[in-house]
C-alpha atoms as a PDB file:
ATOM      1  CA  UNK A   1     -10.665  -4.868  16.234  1.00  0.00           C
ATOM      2  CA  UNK A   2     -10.131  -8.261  14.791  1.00  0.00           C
ATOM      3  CA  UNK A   3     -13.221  -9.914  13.337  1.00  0.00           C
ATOM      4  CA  UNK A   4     -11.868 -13.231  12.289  1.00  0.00           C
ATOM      5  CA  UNK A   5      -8.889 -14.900  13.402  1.00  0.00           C
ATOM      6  CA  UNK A   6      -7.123 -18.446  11.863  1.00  0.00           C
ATOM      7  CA  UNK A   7      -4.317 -20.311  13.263  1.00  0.00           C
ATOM      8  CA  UNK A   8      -2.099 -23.286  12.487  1.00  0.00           C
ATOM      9  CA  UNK A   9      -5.181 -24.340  10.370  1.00  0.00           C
ATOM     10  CA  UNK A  10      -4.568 -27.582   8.585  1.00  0.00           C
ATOM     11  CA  UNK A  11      -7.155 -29.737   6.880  1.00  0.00           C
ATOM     12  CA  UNK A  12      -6.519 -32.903   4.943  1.00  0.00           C
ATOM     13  CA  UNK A  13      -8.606 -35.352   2.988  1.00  0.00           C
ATOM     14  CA  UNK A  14      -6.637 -38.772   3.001  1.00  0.00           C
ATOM     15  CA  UNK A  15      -3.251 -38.522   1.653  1.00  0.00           C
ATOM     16  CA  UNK A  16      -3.852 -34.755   0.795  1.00  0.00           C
ATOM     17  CA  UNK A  17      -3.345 -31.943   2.655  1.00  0.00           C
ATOM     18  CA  UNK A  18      -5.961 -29.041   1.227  1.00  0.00           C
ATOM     19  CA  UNK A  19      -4.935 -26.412   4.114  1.00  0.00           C
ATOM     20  CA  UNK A  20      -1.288 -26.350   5.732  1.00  0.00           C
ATOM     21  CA  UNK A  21      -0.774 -24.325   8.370  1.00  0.00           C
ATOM     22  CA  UNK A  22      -2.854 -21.249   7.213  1.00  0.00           C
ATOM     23  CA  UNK A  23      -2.934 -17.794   9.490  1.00  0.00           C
ATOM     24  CA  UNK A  24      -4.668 -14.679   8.731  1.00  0.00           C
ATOM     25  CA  UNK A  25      -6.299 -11.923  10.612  1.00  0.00           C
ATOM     26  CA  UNK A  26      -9.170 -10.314   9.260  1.00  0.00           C
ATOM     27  CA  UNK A  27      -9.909  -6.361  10.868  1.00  0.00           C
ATOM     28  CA  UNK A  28     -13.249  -5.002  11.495  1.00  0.00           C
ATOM     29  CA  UNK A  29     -14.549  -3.395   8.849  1.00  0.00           C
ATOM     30  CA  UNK A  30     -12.212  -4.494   5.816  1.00  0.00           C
ATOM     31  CA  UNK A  31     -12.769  -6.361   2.499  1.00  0.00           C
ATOM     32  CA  UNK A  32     -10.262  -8.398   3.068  1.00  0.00           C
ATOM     33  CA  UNK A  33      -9.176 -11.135  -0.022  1.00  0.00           C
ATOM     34  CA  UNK A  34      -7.952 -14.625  -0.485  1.00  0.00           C
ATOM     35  CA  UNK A  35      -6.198 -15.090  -3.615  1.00  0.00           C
ATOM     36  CA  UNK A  36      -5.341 -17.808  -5.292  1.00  0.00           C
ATOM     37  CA  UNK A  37      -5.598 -20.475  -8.381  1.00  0.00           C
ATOM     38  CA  UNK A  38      -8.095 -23.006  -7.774  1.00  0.00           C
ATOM     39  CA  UNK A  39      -7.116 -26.004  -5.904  1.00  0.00           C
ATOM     40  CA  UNK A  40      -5.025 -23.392  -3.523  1.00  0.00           C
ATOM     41  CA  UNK A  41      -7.076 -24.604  -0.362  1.00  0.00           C
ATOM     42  CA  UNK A  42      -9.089 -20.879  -0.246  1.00  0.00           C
ATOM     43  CA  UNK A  43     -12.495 -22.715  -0.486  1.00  0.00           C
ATOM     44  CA  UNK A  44     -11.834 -25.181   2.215  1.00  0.00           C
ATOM     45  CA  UNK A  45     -10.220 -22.280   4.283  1.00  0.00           C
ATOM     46  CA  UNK A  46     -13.086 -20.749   4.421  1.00  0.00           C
ATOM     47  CA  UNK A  47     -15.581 -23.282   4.716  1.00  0.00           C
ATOM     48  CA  UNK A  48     -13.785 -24.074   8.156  1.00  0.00           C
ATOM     49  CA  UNK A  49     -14.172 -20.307   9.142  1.00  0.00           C
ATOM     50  CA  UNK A  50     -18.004 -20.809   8.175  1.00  0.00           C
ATOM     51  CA  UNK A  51     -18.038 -24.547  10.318  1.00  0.00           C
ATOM     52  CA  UNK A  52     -19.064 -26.267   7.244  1.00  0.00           C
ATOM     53  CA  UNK A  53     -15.592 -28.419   7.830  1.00  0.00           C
ATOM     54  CA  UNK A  54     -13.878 -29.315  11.047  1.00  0.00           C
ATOM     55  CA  UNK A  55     -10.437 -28.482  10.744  1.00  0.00           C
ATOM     56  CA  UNK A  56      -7.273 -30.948  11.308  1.00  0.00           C
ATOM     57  CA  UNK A  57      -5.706 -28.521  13.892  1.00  0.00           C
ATOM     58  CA  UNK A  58      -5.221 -24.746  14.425  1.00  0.00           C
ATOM     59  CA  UNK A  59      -7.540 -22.527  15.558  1.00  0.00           C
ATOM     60  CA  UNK A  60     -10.807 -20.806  13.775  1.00  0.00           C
ATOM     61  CA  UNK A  61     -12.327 -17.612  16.046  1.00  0.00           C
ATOM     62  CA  UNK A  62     -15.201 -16.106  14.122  1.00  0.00           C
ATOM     63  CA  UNK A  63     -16.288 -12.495  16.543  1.00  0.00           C
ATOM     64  CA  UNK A  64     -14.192 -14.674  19.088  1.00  0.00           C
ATOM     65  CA  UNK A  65     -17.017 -17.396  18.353  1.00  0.00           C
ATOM     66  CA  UNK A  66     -15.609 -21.360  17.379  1.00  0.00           C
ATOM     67  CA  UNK A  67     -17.259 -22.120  14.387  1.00  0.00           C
ATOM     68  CA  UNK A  68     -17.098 -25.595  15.877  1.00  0.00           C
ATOM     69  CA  UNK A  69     -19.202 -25.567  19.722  1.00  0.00           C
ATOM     70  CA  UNK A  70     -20.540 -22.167  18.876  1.00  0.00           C
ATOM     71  CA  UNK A  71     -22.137 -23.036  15.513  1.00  0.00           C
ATOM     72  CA  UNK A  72     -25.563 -21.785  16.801  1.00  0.00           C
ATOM     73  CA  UNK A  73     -24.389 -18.195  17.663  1.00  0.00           C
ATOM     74  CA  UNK A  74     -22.141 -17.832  14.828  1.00  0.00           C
ATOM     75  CA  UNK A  75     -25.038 -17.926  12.437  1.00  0.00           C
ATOM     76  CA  UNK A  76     -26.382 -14.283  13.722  1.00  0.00           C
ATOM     77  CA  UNK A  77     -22.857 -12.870  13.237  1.00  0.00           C
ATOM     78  CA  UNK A  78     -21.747 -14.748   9.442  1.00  0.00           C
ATOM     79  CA  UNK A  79     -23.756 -14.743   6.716  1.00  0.00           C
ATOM     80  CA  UNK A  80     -22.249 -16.566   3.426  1.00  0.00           C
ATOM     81  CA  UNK A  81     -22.511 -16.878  -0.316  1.00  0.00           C
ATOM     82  CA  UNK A  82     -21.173 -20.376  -1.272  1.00  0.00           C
ATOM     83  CA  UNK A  83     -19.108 -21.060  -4.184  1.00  0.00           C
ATOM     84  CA  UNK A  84     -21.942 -23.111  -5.561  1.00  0.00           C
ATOM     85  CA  UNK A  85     -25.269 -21.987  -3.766  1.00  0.00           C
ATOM     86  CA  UNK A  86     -28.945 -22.548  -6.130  1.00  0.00           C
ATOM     87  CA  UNK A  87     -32.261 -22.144  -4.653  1.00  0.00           C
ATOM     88  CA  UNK A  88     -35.402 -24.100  -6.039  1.00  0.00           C
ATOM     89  CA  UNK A  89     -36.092 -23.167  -9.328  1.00  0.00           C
ATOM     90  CA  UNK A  90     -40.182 -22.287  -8.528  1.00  0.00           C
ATOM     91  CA  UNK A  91     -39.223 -19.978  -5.435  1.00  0.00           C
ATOM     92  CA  UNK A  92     -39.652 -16.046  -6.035  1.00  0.00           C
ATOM     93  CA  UNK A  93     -37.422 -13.258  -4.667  1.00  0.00           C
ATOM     94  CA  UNK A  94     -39.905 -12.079  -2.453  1.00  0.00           C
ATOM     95  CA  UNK A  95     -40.374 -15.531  -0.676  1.00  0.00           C
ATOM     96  CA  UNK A  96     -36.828 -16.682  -0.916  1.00  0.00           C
ATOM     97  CA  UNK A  97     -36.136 -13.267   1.512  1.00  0.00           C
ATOM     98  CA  UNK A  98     -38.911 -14.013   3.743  1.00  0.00           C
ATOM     99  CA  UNK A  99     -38.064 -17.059   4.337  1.00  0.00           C
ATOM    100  CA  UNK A 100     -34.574 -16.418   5.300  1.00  0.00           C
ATOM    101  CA  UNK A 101     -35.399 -13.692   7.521  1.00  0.00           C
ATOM    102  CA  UNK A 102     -37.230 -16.196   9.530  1.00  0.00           C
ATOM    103  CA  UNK A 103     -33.915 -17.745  10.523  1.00  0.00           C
ATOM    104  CA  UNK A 104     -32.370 -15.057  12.099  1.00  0.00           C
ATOM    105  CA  UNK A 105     -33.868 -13.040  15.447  1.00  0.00           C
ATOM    106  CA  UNK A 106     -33.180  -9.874  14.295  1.00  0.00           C
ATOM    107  CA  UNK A 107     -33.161  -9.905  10.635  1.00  0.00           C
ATOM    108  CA  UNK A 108     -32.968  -6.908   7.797  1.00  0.00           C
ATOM    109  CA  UNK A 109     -35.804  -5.173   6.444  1.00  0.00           C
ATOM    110  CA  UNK A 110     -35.671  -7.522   3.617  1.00  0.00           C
ATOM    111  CA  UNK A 111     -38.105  -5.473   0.972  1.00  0.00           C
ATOM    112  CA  UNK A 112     -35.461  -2.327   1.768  1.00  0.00           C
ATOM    113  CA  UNK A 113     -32.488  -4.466   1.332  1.00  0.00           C
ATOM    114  CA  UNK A 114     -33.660  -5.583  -2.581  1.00  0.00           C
ATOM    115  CA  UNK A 115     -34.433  -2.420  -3.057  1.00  0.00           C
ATOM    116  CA  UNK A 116     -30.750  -1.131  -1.898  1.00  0.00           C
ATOM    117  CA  UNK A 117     -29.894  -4.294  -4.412  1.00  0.00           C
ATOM    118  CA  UNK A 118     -32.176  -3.021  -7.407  1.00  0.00           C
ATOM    119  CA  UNK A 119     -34.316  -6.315  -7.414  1.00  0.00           C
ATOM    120  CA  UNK A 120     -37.648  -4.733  -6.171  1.00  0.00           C
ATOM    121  CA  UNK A 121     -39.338  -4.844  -9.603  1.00  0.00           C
ATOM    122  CA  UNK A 122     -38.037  -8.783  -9.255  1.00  0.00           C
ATOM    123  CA  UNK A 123     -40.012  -9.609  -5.847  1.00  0.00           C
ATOM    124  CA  UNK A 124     -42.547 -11.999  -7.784  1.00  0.00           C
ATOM    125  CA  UNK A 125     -39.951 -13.334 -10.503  1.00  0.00           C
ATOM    126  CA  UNK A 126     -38.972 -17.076 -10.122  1.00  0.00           C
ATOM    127  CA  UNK A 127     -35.339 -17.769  -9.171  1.00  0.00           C
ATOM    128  CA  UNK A 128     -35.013 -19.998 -12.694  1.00  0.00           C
ATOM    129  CA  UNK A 129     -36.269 -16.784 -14.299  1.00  0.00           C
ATOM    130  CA  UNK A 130     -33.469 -14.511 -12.928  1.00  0.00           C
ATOM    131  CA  UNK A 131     -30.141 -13.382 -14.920  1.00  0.00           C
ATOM    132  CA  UNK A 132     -26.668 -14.451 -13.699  1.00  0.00           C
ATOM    133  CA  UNK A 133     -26.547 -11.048 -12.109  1.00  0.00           C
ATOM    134  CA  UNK A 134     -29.574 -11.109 -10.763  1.00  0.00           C
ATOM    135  CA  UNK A 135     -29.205 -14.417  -9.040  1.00  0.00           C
ATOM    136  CA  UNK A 136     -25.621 -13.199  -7.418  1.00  0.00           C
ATOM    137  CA  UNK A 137     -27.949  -9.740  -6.474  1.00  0.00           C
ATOM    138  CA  UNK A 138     -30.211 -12.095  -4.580  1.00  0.00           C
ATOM    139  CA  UNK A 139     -27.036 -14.274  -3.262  1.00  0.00           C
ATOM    140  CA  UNK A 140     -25.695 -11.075  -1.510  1.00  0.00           C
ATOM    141  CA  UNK A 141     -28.937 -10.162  -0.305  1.00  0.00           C
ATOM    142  CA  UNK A 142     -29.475 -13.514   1.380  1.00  0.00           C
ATOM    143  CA  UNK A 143     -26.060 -13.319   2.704  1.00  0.00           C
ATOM    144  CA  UNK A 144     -26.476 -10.255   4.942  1.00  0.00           C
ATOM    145  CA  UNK A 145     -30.533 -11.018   5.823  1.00  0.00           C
ATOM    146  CA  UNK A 146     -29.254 -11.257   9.472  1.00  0.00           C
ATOM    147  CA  UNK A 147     -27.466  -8.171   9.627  1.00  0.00           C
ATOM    148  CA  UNK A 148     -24.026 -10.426  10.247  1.00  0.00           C
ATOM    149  CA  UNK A 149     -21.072  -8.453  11.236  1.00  0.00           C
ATOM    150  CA  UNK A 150     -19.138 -10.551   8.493  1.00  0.00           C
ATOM    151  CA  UNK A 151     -19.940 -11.740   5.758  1.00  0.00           C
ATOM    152  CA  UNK A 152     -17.964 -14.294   3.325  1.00  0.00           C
ATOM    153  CA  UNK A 153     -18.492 -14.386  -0.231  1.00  0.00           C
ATOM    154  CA  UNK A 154     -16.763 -17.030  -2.277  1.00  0.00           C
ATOM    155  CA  UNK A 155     -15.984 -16.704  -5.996  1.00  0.00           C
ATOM    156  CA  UNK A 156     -18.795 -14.893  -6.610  1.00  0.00           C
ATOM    157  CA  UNK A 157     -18.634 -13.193  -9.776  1.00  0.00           C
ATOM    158  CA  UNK A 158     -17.371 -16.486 -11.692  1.00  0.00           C
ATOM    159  CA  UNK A 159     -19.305 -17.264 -14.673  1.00  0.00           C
ATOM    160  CA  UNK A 160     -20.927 -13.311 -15.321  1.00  0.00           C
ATOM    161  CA  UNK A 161     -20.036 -10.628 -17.949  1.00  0.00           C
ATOM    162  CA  UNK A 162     -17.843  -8.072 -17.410  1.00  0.00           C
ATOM    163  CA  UNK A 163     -20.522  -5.472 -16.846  1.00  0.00           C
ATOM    164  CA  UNK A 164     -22.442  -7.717 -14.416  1.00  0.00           C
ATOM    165  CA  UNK A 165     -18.979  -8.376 -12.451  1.00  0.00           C
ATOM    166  CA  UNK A 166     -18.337  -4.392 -12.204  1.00  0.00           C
ATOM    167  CA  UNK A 167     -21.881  -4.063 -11.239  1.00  0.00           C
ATOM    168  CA  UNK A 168     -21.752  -6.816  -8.513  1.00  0.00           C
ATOM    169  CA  UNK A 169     -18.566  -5.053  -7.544  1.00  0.00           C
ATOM    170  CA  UNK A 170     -19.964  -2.143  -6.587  1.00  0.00           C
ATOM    171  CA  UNK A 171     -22.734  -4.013  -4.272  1.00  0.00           C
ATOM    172  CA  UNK A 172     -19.903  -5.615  -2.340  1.00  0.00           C
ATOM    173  CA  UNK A 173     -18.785  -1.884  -1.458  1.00  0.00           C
ATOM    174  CA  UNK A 174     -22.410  -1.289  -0.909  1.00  0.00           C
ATOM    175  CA  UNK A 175     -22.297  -4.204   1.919  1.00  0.00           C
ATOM    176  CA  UNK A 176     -19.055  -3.096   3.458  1.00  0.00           C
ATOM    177  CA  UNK A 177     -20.445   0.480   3.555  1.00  0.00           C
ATOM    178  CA  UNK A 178     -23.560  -1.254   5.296  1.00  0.00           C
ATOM    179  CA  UNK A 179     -20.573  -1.848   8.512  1.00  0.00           C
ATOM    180  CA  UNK A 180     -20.091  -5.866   7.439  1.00  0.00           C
ATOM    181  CA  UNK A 181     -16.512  -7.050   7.417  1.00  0.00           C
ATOM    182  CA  UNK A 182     -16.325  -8.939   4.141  1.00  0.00           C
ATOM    183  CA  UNK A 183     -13.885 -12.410   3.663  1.00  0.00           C
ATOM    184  CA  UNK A 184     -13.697 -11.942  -0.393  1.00  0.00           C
ATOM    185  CA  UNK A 185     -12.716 -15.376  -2.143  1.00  0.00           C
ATOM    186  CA  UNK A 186     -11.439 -14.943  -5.697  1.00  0.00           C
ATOM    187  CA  UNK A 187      -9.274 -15.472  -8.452  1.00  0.00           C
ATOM    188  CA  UNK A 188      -9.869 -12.607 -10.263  1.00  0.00           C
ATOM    189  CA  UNK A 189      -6.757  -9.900 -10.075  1.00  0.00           C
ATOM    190  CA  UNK A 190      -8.868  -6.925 -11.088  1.00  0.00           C
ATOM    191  CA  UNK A 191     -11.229  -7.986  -8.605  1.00  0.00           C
ATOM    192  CA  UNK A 192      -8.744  -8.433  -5.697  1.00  0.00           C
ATOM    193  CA  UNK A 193      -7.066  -4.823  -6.817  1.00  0.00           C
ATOM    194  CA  UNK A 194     -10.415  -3.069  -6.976  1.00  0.00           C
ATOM    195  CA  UNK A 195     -12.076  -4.103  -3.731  1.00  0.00           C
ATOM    196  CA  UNK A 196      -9.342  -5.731  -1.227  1.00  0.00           C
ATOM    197  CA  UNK A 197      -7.910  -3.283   1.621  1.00  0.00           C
ATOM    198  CA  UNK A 198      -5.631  -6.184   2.460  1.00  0.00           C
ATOM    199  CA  UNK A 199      -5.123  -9.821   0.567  1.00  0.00           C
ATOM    200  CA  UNK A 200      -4.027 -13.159   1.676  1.00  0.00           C
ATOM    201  CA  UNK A 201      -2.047 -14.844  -1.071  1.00  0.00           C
ATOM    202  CA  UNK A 202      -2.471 -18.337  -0.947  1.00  0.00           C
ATOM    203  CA  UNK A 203      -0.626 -21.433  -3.036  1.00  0.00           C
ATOM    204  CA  UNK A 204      -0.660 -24.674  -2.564  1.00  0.00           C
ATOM    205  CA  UNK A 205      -2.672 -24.686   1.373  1.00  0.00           C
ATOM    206  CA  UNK A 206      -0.727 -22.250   2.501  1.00  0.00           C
ATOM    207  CA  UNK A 207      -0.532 -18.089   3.085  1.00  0.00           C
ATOM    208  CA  UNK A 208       2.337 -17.328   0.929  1.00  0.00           C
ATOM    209  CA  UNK A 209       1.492 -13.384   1.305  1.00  0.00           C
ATOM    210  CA  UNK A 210      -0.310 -11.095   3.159  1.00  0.00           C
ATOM    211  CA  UNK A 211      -0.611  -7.341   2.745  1.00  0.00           C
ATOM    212  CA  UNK A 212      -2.203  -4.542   1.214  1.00  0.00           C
ATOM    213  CA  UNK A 213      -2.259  -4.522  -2.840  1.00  0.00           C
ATOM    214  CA  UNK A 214       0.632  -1.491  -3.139  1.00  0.00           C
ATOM    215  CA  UNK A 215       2.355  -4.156  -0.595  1.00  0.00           C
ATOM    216  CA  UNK A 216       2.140  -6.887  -2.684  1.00  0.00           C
ATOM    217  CA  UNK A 217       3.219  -5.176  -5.825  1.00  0.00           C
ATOM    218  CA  UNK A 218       6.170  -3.677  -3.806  1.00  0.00           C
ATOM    219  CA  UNK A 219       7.567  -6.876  -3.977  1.00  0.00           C
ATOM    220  CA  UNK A 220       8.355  -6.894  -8.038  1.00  0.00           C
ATOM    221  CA  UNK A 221      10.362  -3.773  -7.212  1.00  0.00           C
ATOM    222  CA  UNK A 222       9.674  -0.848  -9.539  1.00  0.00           C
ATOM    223  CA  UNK A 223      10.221  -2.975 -12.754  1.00  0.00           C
ATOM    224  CA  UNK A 224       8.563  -1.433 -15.665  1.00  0.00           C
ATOM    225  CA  UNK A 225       7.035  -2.543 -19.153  1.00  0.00           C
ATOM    226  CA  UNK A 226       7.203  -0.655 -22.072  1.00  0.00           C
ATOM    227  CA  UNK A 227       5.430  -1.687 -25.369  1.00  0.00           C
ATOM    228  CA  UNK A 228       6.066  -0.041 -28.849  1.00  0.00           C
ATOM    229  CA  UNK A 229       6.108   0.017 -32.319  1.00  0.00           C
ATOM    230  CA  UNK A 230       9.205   1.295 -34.219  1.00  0.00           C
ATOM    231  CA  UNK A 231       9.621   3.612 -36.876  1.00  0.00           C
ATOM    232  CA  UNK A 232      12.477   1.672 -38.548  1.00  0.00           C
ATOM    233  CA  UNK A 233      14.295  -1.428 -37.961  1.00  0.00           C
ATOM    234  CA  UNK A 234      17.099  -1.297 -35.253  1.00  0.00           C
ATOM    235  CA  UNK A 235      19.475  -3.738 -33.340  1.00  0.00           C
ATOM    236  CA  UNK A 236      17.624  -4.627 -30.047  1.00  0.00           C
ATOM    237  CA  UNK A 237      20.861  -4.750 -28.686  1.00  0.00           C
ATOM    238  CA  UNK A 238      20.901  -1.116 -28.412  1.00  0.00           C
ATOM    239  CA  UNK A 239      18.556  -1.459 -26.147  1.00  0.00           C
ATOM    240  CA  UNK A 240      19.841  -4.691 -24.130  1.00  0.00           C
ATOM    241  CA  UNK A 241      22.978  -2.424 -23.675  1.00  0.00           C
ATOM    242  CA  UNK A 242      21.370   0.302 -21.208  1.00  0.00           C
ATOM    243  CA  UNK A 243      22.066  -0.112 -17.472  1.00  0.00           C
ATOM    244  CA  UNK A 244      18.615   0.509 -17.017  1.00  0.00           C
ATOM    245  CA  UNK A 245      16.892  -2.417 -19.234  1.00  0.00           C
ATOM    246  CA  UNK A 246      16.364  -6.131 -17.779  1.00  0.00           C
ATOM    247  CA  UNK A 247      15.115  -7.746 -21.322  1.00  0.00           C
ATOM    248  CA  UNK A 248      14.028  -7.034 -24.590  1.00  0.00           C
ATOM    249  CA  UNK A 249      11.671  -9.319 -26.600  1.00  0.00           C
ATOM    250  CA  UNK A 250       9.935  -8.694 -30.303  1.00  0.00           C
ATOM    251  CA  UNK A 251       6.750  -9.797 -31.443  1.00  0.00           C
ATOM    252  CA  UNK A 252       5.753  -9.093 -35.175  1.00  0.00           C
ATOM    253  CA  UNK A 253       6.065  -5.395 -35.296  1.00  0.00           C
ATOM    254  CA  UNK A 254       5.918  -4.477 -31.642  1.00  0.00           C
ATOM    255  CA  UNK A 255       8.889  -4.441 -29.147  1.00  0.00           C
ATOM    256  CA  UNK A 256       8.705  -5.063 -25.195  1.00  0.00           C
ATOM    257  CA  UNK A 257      11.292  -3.574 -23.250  1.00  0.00           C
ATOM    258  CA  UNK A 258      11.575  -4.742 -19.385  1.00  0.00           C
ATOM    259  CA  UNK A 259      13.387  -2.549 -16.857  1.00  0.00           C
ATOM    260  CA  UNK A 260      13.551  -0.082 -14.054  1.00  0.00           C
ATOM    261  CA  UNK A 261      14.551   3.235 -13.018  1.00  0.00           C
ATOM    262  CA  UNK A 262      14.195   6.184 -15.315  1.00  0.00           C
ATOM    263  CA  UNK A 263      13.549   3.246 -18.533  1.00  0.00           C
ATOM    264  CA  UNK A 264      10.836   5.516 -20.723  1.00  0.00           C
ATOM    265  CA  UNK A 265      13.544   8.248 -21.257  1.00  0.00           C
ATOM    266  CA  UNK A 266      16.695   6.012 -21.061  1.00  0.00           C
ATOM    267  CA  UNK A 267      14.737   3.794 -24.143  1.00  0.00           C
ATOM    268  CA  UNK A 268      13.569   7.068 -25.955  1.00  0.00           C
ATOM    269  CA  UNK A 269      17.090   8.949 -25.715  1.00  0.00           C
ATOM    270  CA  UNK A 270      18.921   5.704 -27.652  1.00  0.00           C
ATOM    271  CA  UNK A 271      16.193   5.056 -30.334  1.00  0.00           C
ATOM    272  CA  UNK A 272      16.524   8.920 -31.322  1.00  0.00           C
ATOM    273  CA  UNK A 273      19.955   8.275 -31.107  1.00  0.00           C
ATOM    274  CA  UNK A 274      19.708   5.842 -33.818  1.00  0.00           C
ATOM    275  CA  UNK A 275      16.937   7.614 -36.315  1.00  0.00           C
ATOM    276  CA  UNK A 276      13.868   5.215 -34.589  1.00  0.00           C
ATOM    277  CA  UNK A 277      11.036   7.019 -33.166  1.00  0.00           C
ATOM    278  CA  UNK A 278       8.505   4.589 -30.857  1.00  0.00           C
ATOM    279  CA  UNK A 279       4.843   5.133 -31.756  1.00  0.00           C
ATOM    280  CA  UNK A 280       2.077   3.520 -30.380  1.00  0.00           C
ATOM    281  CA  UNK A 281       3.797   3.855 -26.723  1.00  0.00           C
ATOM    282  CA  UNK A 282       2.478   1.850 -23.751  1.00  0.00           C
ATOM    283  CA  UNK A 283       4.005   1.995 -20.341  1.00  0.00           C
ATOM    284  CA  UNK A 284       2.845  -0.853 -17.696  1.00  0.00           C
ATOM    285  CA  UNK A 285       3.711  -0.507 -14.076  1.00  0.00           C
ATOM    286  CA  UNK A 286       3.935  -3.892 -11.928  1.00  0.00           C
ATOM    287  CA  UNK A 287       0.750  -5.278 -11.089  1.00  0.00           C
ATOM    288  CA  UNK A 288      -0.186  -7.465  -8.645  1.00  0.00           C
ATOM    289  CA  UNK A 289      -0.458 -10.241 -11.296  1.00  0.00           C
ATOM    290  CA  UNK A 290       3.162  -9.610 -11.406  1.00  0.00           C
ATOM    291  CA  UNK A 291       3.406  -9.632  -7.886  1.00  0.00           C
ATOM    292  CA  UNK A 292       1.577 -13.088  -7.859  1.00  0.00           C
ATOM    293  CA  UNK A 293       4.045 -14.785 -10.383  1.00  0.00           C
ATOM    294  CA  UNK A 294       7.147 -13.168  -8.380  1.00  0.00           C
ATOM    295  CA  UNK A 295       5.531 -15.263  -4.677  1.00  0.00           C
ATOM    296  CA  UNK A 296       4.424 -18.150  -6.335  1.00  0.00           C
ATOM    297  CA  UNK A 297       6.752 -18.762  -9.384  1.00  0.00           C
ATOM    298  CA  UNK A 298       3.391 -19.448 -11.965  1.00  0.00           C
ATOM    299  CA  UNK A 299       0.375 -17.393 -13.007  1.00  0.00           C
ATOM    300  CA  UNK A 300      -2.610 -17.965 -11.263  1.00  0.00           C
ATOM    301  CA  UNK A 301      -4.469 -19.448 -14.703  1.00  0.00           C
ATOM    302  CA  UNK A 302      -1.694 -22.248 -14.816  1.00  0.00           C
END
C-alpha cells in the first residue's frame, strides 16, 4: 500500500528551479531515503509533501490526503522533524510532550514514548540543558506524538558524534518498528545504507535513481578495490597488463588496484610471479558512494 505519492512536482523560486519534475512512491511501512548533496532540492521536496510549500505543478498525495486543501487532516497522519526545528530554551521535556499531545485527538502516551526514547530521567530538564542527542531524542518523540502513519525526518543526525548518530539510528528503527512509514532525508551514505529499504537519488531537483541500496550499487558493476603494501618494488605495469585490472595508482608505500572479476587472485598470482608479496591487504566492494558518483558524475561532498 502506497503511503505517499509525488508527481511531476516542480517548485521554483524566481529564476531557479529547486524541484524539476520529481516522482517517487513511498510503500507502507518502509524507511524509505532521499539522497543527495545539499542544494539537491530534497528539503524543498519534502517540505511540499509536509504543505509547508505549495508546489509549481505535479501532484503531492500524503495517505491519499493533498497536503494543500487537506492540511487539517494531514496533521493526524504526518508528523515531522524539520531540518532546523528549536524549542524555547526554558521549556522542559515533560511540558514540551504535553503540550504537543494537545494538538492531536488521539495522541501517544507521551511519558511511555520518552521512556521507549530513554529521556524519562530528562522529563524536568530544560530543552537549553539537553545534549545534541538528547534534543534529536526529543525531536523524534515530538514527531510521532500523534501516532502519524508517516513520519518525515530531515537531516537529522547532522551536527552529532558518531556514537550519538548510531544511537539515533537505532531509534529511527525503533519508530518504523512502532508501524510509521518513515521519509528519511540525508546526506549521509552510511546512514542511507544502514536504514533505507529503498532510496531516491536526487541531483540537481530531480530523481536521478530510485531503488533498493544492492540496486543502486548494481549499477558500478562488480568493480573491485584492492589496497596493499608491497614487499619489494615492482613495475605497476605488471599489474596494468591483466585482463582483469581497470587502473592502478600508488600512493607513498601503498598501491590501489581497480578491477573486476576474479582481481584478488589474478593480482596475487603476478606479484608472486615477480618475488612481491602484498601485506597489509584490503579488499573494497562498490559502495553506494560509488554508486552515487557513477549517477551523478561528482561525490556528494563536492
Amino acid at each position: 500500500m502506497t503511503q505517499i505519492e509525488v508527481q511531476g512536482l516542480v517548485k521554483r523560486y524566481g529564476d531557479r528551479t529547486a524541484v524539476g519534475g520529481v516522482d517517487l512512491s513511498v510503500r507502507r511501512g518502509e524507511i524509505f531515503g532521499i539522497l543527495g548533496p545539499n542544494g539537491a532540492g530534497k528539503t524543498t521536496t519534502v517540505e511540499c509533501i509536509e504543505g509547508l510549500r505549495t508546489p509549481d505543478s505535479g501532484t503531492v498525495r500524503v495517505c491519499g490526503l493533498d497536503p494543500q486543501t487537506d492540511s487539517a487532516e494531514l496533521r493526524h497522519v504526518l508528523g515531522a522533524q524539520l531540518q532546523e526545528s528549536e524549542l524555547p530554551d526554558k521549556i522542559t521535556v515533560g511540558e514540551a510532550m504535553e503540550l504537543y499531545s494537545s494538538f492531536y485527538r488521539d495522541p501517544a502516551d507521551w511519558r511511555g514514548l520518552i521512556a521507549d526514547l530513554g529521556l524519562t530521567d530528562r522529563t524536568r530538564t530544560q530543552f537549553r540543558h539537553l545534549s545534541g542527542g538528547q534534543k534529536q531524542r526529543l525531536s523524534i518523540a515530538l514527531a510521532v506524538i500523534g501516532n502519524p502513519r508517516v513520519a518525515v525526518l530531515d537531516e537529522l543526525t547532522t551536527g552529532l558524534d558518531p556514537q550519538s548518530r548510531r544511537d539515533t539510528w537505532d531509534l529511527i528503527e525503533s519508530v518504523r518498528d512502532r508501524g510509521v512509514t518513515v521519509l528519511l532525508v540525508t546526506h549521509f551514505m552510511e546512514e542511507a545504507e544502514r536504514l533505507c529499504d529503498r532510496i531516491a537519488v536526487i541531483d540537481s531537483g530531480r530523481v536521478v535513481a530510485l531503488d533498493t541500496t544492492a540496486g543502486l550499487v548494481s549499477t558500478v558493476g562488480d568493480r573491485q578495490r584492492i589496497g596493499f603494501r608491497p614487499s619489494a618494488p615492482f613495475d605497476p605495469g605488471v599489474l596494468s597488463a591483466l585482463p582483469e585490472v581497470f587502473g592502478v595508482d600508488r600512493a607513498e608505500d601503498r598501491v590501489t588496484v581497480t578491477g573486476t572479476g576474479d582481481l584478488l587472485s589474478a593480482v596475487v598470482t603476478e606479484l608472486s610471479r615477480h618475488g612481491v608479496s602484498a601485506s597489509d591487504l584490503r579488499i573494497d566492494q562498490p559502495s553506494l558512494d560509488d554508486a552515487f558518483v557513477a549517477l551523478t558524475g561528482r561525490s556528494i561532498d563536492d
